[in-house]
N, C-alpha and C. Protein backbone atom coordinates (compact mmCIF):
# COMPACT_ATOMS: atom_id res chain seq x y z
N UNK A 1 5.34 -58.12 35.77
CA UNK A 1 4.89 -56.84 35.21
C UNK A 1 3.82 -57.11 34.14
N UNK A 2 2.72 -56.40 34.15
CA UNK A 2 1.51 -56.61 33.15
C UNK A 2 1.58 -55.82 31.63
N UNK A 3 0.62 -56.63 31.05
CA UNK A 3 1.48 -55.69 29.64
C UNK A 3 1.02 -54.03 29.80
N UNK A 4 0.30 -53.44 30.27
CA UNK A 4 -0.48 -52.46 30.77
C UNK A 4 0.84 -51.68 31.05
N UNK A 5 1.45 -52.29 32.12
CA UNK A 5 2.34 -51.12 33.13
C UNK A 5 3.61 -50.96 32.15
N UNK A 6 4.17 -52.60 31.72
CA UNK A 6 5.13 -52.39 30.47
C UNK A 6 5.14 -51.25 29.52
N UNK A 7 3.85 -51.25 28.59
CA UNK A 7 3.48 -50.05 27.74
C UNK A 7 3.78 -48.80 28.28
N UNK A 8 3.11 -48.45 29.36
CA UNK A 8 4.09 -47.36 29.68
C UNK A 8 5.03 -47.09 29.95
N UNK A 9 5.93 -47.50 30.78
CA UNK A 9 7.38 -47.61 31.12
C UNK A 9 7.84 -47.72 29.60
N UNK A 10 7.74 -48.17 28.81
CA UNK A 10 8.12 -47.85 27.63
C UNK A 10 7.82 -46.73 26.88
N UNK A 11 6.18 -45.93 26.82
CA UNK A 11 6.33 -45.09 26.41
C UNK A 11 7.17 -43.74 27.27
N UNK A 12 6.98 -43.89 28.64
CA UNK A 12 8.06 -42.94 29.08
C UNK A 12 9.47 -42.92 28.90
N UNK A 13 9.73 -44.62 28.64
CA UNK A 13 11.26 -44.36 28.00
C UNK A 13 11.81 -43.58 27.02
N UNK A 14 10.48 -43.95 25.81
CA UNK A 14 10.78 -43.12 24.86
C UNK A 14 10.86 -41.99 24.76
N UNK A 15 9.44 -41.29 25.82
CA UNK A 15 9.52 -39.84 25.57
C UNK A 15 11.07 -38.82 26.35
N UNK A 16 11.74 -39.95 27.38
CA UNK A 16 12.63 -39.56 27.66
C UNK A 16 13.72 -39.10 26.78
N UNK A 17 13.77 -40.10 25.95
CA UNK A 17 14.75 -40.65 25.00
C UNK A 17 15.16 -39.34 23.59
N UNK A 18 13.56 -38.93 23.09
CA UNK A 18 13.17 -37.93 22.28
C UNK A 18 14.12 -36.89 22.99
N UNK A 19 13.44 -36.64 24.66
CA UNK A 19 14.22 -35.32 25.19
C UNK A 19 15.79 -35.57 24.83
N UNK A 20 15.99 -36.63 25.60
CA UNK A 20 17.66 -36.60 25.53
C UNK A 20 18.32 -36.13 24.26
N UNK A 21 17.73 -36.84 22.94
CA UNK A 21 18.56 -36.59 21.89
C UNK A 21 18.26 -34.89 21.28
N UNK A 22 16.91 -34.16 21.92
CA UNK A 22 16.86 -33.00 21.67
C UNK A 22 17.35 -32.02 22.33
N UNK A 23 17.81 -32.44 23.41
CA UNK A 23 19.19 -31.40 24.33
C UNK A 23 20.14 -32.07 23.69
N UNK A 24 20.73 -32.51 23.53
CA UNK A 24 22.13 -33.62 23.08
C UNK A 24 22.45 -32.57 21.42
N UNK A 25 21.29 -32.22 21.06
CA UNK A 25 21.49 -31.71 19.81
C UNK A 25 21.06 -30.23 19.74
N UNK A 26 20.71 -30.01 20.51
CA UNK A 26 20.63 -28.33 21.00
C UNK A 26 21.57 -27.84 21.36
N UNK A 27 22.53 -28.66 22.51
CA UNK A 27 23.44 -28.00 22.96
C UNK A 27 24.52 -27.87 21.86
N UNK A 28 24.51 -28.88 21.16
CA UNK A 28 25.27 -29.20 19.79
C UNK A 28 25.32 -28.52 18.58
N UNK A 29 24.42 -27.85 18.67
CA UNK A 29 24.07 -26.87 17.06
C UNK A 29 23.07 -25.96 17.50
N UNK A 30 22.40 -25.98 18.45
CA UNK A 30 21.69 -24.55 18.59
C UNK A 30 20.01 -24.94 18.09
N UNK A 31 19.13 -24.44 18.71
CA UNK A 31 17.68 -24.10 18.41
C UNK A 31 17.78 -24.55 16.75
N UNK A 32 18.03 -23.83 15.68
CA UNK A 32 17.80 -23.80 14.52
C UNK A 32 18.15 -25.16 13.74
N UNK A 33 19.17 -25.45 14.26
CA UNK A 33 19.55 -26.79 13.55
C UNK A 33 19.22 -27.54 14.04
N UNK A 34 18.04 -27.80 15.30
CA UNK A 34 17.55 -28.69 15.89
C UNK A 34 16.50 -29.08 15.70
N UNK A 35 15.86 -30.14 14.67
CA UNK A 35 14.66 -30.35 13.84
C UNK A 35 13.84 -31.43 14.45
N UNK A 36 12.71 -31.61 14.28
CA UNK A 36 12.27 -33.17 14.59
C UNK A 36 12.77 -34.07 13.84
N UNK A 37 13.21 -33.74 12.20
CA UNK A 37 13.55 -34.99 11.95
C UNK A 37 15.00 -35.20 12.47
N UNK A 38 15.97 -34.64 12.60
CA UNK A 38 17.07 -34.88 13.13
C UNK A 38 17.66 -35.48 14.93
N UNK A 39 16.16 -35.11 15.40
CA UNK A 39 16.27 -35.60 16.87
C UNK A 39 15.41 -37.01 16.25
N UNK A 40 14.74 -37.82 15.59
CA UNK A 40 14.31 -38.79 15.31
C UNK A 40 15.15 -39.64 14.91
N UNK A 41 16.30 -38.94 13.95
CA UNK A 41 17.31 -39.69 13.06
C UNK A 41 18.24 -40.02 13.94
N UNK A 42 18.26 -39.40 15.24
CA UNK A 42 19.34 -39.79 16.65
C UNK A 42 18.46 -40.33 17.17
N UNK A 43 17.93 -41.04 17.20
CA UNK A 43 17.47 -41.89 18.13
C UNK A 43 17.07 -43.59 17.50
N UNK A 44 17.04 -43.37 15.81
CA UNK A 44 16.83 -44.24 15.17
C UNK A 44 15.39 -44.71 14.67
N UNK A 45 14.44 -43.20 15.30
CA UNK A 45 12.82 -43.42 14.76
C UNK A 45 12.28 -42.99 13.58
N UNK A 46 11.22 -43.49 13.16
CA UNK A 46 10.81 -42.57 12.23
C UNK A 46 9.99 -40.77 12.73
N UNK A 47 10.23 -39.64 11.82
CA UNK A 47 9.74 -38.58 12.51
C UNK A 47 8.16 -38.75 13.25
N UNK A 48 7.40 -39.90 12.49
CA UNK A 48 6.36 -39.59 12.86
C UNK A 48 6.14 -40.15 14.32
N UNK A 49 6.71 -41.17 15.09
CA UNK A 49 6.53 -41.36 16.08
C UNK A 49 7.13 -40.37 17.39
N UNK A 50 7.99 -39.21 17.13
CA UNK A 50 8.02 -37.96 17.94
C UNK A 50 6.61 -37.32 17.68
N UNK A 51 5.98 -37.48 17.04
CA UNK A 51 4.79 -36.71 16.94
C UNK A 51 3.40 -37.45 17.70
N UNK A 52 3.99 -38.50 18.78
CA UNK A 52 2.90 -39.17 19.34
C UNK A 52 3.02 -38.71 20.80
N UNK A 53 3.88 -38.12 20.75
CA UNK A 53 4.60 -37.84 21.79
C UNK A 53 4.24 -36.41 22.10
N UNK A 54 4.64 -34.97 21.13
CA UNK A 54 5.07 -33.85 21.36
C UNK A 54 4.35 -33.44 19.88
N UNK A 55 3.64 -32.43 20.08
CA UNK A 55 3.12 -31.68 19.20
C UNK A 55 4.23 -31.27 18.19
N UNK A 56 4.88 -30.41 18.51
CA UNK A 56 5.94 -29.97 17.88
C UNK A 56 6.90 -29.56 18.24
N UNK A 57 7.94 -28.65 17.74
CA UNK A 57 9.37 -28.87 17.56
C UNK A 57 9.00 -28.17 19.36
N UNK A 58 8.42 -26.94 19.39
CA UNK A 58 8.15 -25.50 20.58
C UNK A 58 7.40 -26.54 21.78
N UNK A 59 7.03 -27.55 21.37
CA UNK A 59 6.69 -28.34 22.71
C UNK A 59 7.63 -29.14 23.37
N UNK A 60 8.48 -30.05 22.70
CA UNK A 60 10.15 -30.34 22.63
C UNK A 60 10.70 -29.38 23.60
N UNK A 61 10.53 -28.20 23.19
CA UNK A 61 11.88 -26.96 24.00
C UNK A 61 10.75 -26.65 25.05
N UNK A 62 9.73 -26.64 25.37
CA UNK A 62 9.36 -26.27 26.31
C UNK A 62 9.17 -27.34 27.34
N UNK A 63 9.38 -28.41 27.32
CA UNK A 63 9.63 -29.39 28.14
C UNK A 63 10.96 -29.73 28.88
N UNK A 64 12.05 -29.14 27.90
CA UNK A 64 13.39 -29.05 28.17
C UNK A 64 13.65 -28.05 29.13
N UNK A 65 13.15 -27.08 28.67
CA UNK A 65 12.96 -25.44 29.45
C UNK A 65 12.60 -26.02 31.03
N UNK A 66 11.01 -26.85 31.22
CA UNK A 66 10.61 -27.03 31.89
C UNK A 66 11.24 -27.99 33.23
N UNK A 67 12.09 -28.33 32.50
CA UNK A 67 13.41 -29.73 33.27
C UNK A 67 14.80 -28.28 33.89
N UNK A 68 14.92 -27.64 32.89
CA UNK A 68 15.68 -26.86 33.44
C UNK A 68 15.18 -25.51 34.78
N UNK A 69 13.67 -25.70 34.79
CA UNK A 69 13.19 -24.58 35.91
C UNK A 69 12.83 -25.48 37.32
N UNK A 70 12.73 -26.67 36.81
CA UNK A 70 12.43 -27.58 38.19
C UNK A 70 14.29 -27.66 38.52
N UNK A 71 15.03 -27.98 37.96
CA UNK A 71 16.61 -27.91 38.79
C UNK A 71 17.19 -26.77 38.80
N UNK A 72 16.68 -25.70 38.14
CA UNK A 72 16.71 -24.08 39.05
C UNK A 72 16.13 -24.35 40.48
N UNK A 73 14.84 -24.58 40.73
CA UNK A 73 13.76 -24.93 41.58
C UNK A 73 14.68 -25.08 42.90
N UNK A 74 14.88 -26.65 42.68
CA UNK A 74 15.69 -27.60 43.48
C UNK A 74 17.10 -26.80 44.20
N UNK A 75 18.01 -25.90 43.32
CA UNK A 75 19.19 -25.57 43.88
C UNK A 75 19.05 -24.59 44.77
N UNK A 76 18.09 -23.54 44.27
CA UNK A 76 17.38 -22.77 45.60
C UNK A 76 17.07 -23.24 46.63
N UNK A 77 15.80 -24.15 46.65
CA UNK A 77 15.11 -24.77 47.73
C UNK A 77 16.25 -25.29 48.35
N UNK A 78 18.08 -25.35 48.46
CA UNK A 78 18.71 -26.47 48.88
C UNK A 78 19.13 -25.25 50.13
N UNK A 79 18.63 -24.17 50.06
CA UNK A 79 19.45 -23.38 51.16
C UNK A 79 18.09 -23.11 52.36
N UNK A 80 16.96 -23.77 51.56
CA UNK A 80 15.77 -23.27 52.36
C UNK A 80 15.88 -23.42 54.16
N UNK A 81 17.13 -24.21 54.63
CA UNK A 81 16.88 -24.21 55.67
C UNK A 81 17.27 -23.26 56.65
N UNK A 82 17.71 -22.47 55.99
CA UNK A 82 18.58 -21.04 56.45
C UNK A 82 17.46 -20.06 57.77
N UNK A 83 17.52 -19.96 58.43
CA UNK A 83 16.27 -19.41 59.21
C UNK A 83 16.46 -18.00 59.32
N UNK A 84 17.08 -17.24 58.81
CA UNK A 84 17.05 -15.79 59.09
C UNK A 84 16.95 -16.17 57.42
N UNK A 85 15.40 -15.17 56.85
CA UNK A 85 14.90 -14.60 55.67
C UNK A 85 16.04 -13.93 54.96
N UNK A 86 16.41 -12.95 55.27
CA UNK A 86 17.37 -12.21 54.40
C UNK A 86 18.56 -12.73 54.41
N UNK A 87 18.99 -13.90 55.02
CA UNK A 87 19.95 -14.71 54.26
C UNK A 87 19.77 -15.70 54.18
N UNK A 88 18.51 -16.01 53.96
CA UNK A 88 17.50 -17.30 53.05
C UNK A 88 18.15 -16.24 51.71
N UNK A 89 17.29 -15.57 51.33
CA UNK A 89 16.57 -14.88 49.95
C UNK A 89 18.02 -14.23 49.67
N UNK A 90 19.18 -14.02 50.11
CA UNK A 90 20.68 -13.92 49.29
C UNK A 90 21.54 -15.03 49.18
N UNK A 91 21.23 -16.27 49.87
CA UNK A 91 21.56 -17.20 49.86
C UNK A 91 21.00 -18.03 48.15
N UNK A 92 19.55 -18.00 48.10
CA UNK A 92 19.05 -18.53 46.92
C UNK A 92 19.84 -17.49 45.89
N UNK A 93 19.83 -16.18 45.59
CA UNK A 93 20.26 -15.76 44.67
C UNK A 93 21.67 -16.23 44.17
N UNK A 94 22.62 -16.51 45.18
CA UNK A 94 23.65 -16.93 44.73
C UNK A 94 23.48 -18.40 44.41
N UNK A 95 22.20 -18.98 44.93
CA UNK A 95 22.58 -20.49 43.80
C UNK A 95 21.85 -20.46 43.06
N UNK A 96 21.08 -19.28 42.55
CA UNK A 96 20.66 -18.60 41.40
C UNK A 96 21.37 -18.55 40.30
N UNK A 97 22.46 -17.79 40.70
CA UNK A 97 23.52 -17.29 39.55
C UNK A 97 24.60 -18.24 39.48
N UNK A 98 24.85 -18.89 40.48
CA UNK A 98 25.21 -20.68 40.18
C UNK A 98 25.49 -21.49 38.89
N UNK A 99 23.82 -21.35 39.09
CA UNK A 99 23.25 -22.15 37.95
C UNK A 99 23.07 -21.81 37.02
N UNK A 100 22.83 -20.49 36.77
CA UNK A 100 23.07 -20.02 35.23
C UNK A 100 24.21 -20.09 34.90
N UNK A 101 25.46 -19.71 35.61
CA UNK A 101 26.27 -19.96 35.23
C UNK A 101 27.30 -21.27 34.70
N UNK A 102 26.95 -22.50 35.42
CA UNK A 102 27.17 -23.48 34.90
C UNK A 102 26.32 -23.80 34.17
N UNK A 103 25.16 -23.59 33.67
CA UNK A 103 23.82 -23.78 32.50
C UNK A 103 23.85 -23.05 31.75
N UNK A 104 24.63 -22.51 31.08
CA UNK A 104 24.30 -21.32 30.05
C UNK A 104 23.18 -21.68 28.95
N UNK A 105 23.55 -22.55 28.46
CA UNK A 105 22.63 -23.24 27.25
C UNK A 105 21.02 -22.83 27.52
N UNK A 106 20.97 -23.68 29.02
CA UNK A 106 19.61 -23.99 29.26
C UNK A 106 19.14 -22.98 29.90
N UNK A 107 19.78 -22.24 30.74
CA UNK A 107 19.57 -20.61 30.94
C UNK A 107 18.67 -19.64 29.91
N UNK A 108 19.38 -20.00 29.04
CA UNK A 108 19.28 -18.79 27.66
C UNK A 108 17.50 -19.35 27.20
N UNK A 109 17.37 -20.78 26.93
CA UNK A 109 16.17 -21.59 26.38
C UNK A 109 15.25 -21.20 27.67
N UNK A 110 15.15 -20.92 28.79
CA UNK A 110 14.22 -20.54 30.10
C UNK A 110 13.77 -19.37 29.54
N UNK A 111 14.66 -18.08 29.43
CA UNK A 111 14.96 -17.06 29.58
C UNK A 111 14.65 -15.89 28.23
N UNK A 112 15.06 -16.57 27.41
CA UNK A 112 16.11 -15.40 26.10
C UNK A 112 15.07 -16.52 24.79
N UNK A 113 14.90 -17.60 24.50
CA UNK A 113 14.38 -18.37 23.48
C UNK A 113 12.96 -18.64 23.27
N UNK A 114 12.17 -17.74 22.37
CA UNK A 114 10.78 -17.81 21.92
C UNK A 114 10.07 -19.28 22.17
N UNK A 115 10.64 -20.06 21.77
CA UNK A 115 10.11 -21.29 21.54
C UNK A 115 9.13 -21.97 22.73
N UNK A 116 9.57 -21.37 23.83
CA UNK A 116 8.77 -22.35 25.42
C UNK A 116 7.59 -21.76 25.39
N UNK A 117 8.29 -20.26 25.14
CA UNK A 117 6.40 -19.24 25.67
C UNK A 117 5.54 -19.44 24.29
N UNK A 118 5.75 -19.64 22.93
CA UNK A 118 5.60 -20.24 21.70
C UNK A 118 4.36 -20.77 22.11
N UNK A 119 4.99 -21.99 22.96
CA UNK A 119 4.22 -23.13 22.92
C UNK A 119 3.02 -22.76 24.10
N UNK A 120 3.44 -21.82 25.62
CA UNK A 120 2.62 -21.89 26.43
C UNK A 120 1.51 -20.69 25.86
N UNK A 121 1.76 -20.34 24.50
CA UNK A 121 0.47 -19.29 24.28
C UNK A 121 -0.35 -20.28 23.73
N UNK A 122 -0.05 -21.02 23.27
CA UNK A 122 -0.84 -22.27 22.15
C UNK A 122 -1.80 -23.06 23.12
N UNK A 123 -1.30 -23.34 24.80
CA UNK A 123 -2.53 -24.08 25.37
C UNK A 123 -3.38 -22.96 26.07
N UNK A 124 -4.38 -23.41 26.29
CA UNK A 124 -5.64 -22.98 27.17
C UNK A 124 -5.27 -21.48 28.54
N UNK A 125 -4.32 -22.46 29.08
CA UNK A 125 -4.33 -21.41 30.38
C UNK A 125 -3.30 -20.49 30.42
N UNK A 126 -2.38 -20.23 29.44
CA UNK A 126 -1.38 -19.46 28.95
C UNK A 126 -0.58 -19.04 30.31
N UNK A 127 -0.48 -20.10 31.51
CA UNK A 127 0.01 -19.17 32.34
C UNK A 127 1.55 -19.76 32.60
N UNK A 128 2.90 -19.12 32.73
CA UNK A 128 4.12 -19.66 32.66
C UNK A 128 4.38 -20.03 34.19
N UNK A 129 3.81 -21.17 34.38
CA UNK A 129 3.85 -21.64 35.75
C UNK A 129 5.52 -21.97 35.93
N UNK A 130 6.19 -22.21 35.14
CA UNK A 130 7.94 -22.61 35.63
C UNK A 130 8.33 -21.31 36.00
N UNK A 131 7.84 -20.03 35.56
CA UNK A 131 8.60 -18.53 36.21
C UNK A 131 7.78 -18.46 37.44
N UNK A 132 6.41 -18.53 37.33
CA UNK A 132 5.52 -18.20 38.65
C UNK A 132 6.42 -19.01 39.75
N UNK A 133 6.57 -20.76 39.49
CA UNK A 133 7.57 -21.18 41.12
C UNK A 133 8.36 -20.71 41.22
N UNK A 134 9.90 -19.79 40.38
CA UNK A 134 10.51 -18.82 41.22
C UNK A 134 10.08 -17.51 41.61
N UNK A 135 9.48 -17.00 41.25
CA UNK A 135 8.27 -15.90 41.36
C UNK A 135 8.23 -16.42 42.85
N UNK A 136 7.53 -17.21 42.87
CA UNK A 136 6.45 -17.61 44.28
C UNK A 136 7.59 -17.77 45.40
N UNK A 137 8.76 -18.53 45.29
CA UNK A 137 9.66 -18.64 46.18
C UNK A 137 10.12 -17.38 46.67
N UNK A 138 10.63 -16.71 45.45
CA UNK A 138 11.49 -15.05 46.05
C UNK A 138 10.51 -14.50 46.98
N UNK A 139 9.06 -14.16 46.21
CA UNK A 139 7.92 -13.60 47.22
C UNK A 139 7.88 -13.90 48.85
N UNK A 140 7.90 -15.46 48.44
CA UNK A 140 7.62 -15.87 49.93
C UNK A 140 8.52 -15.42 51.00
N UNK A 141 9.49 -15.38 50.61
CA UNK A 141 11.09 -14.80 51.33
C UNK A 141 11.04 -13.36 51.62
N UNK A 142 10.89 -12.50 50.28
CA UNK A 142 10.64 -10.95 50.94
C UNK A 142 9.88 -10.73 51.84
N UNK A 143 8.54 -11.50 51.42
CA UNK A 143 7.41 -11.00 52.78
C UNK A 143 8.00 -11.17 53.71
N UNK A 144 8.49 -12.77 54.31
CA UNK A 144 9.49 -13.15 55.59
C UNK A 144 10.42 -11.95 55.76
N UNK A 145 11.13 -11.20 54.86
CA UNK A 145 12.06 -10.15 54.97
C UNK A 145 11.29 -8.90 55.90
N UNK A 146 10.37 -8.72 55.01
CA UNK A 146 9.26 -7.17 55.78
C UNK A 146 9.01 -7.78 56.95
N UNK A 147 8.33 -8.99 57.08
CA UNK A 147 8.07 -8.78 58.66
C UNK A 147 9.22 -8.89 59.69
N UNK A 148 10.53 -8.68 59.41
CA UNK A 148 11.85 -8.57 60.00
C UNK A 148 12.18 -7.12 59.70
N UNK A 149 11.23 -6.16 58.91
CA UNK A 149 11.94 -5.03 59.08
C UNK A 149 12.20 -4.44 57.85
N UNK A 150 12.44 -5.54 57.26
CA UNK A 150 13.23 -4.77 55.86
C UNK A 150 12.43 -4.20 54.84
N UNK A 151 12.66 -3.98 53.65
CA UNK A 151 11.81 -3.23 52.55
C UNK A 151 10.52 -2.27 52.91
N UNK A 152 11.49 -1.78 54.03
CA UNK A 152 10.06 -0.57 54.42
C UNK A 152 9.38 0.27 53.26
N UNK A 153 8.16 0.30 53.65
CA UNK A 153 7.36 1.55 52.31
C UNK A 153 7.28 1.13 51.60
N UNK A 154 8.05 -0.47 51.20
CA UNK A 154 8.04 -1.28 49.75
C UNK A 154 6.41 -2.15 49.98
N UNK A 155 5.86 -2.77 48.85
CA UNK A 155 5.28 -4.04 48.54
C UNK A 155 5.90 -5.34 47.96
N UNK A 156 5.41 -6.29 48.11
CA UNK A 156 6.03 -7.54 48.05
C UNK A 156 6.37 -7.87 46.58
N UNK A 157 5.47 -7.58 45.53
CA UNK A 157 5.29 -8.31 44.35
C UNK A 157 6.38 -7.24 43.89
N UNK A 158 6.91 -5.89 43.47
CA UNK A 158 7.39 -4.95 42.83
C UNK A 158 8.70 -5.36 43.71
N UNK A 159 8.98 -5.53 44.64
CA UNK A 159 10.57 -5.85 45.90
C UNK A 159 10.52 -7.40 44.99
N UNK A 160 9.89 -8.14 44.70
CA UNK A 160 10.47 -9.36 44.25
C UNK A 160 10.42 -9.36 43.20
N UNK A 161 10.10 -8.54 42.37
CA UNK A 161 10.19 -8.63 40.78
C UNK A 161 11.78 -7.84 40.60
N UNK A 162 11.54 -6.81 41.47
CA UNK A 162 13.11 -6.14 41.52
C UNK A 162 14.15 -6.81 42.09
N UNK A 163 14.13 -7.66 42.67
CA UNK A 163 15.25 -8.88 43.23
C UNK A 163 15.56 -9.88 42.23
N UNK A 164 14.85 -10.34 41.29
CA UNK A 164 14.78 -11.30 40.68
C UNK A 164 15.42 -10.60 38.94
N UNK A 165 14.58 -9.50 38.53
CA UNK A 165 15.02 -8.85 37.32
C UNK A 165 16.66 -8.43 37.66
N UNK A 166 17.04 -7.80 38.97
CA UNK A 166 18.46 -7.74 38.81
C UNK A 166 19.25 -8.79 39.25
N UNK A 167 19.22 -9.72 39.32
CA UNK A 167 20.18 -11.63 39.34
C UNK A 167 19.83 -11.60 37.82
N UNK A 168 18.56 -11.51 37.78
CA UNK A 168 18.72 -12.48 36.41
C UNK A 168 19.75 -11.30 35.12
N UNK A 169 19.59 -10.28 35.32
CA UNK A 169 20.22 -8.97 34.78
C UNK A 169 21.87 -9.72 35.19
N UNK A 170 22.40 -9.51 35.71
CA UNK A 170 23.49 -9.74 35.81
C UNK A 170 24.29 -11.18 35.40
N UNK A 171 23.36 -12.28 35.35
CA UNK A 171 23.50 -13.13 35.38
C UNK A 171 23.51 -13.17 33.29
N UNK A 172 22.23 -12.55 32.52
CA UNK A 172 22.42 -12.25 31.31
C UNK A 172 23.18 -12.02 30.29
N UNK A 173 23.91 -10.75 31.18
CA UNK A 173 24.78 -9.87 30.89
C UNK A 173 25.90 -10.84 30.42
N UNK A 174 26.27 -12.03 31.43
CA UNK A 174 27.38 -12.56 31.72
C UNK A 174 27.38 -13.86 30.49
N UNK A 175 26.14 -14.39 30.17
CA UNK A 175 26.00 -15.27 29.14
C UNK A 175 26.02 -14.95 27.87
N UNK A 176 25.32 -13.56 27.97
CA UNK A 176 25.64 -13.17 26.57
C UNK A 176 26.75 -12.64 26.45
N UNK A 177 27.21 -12.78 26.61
CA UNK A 177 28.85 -12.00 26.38
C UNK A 177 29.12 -10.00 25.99
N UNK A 178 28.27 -9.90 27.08
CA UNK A 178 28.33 -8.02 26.75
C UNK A 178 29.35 -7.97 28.21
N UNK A 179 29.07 -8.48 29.38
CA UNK A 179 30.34 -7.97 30.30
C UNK A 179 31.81 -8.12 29.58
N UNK A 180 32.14 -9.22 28.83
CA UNK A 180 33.44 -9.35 28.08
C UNK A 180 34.39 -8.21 26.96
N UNK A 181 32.46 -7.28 26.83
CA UNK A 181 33.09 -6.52 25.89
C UNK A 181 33.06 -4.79 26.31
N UNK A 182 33.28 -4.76 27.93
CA UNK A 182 33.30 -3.69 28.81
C UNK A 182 34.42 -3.49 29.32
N UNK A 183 34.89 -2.17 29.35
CA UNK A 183 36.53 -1.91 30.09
C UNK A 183 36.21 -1.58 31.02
N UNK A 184 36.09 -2.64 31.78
CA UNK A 184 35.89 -3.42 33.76
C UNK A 184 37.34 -3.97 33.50
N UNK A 185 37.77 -3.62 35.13
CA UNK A 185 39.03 -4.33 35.50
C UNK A 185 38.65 -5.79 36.36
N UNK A 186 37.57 -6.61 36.90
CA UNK A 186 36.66 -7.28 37.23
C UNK A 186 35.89 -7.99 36.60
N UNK A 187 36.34 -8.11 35.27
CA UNK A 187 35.57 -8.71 34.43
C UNK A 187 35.01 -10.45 34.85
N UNK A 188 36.38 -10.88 35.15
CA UNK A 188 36.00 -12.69 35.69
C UNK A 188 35.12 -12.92 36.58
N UNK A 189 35.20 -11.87 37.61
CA UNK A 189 34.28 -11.56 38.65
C UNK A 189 33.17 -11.07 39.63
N UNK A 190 33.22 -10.37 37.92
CA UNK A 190 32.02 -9.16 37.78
C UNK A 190 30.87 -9.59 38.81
N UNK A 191 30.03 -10.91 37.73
CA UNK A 191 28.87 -10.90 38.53
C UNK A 191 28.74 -11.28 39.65
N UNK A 192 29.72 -11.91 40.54
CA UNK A 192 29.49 -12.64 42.07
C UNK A 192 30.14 -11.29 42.59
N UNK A 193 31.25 -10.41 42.13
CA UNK A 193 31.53 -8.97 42.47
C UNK A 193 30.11 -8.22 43.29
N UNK A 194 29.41 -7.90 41.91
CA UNK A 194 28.32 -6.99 41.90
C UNK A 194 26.85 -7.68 42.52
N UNK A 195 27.13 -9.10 42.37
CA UNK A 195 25.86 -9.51 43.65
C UNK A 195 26.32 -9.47 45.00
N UNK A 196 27.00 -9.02 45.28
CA UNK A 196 27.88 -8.88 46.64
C UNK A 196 27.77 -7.38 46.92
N UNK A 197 27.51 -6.91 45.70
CA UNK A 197 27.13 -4.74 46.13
C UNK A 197 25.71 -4.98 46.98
N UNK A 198 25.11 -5.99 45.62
CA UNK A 198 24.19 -5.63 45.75
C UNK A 198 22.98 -6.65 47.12
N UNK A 199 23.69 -7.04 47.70
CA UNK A 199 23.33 -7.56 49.06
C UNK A 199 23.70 -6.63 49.85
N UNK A 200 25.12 -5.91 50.18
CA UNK A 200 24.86 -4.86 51.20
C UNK A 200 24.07 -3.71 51.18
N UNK A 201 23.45 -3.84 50.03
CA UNK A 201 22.36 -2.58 49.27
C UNK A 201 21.26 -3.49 50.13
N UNK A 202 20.68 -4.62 49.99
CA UNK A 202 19.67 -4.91 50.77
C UNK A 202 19.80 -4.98 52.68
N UNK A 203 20.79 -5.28 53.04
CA UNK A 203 20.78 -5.28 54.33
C UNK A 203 20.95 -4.00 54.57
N UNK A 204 20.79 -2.16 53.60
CA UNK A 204 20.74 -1.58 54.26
C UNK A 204 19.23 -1.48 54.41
N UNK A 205 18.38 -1.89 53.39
CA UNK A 205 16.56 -1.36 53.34
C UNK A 205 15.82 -1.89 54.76
């Protein structure tokens, strides 16, 4: 190995390393108590060498964010081989809500936490490419849906923004703890309940 290729493999270790101890301590105390110098002091660096790395604290969480929308990404794409569209595109939703549900943390930091979009107003092209690839996936699926029939009279972009705002709606609901504080007899089951309405609501369109 040349010292060339070494250097890096090392600096990617590190920048790994930064991440790890800044989820490790997010999930641990939350956004606020999660500082650069305290993800430095876990790892045994001085603060200033996270700063060779990551602008700041909102570039940190948006990289984390960004780890958590590529294995959103991935659990979808795992049903892609489904060949009938409309149970492609209810198939992904349920490993949609999957994953939020075993991710709450990192759910909420995608979703609900200033800090990612913070950072994506700060570069050049301001565009939130980690929502656009589920964006782009659901799309691709409805269209496949219309030309089978379904979402008559509808358009693609407003049918997939409305597919996507109600998973992620339900899926919200369930992290933040407002279904817990509703007199539902269904409460445990609410949301895989009510994504189950709301699929025979689509196989009627």
């Amino acid at each position: 190995m040349g010292v060339a290729e070494r250097k890096l493999r090392e600096k990617a270790h590190l920048k790994d390393l930064i991440l790890d101890s800044a989820r490790s301590l997010f999930f641990q105390h939350g956004f606020e108590k999660t500082s650069i110098r305290n993800i430095a002091d876990n790892i045994e660096y001085s603060p200033g060498i996270i700063y060779h790395y990551f602008k700041d604290k909102n570039e940190i969480f948006h990289a984390l964010h960004a780890e958590g929308f590529k294995n959103l990404k991935t659990k979808m794409e795992s049903v892609s081989n489904i060949a009938d569209p409309m149970g492609r595109l209810k198939a992904m939703g349920k490993q949609y809500i999957q994953f939020a549900i075993e991710n709450p943390i990192i759910y909420d930091l995608m979703f609900t936490l200033s800090a990612p979009m913070e950072h994506i107003n700060d570069i050049d092209d301001k565009i939130w490419s980690e929502g656009e690839s589920i964006f782009s996936i659901l799309k691709k699926n409805v269209r496949e849906c219309m030309l089978q029939g379904y979402f008559r009279g509808q358009s693609a972009e407003p049918t997939t923004y409305l597919v996507w705002s109600t998973i992620h709606g339900l899926v919200s609901l369930k992290i933040r703890r407002r279904a817990q504080k509703l007199k539902i007899n269904e409460e445990e089951n609410i949301v895989m309940n009510s994504y189950q309405a709301f699929c025979m609501m689509l196989d009627r369109q």
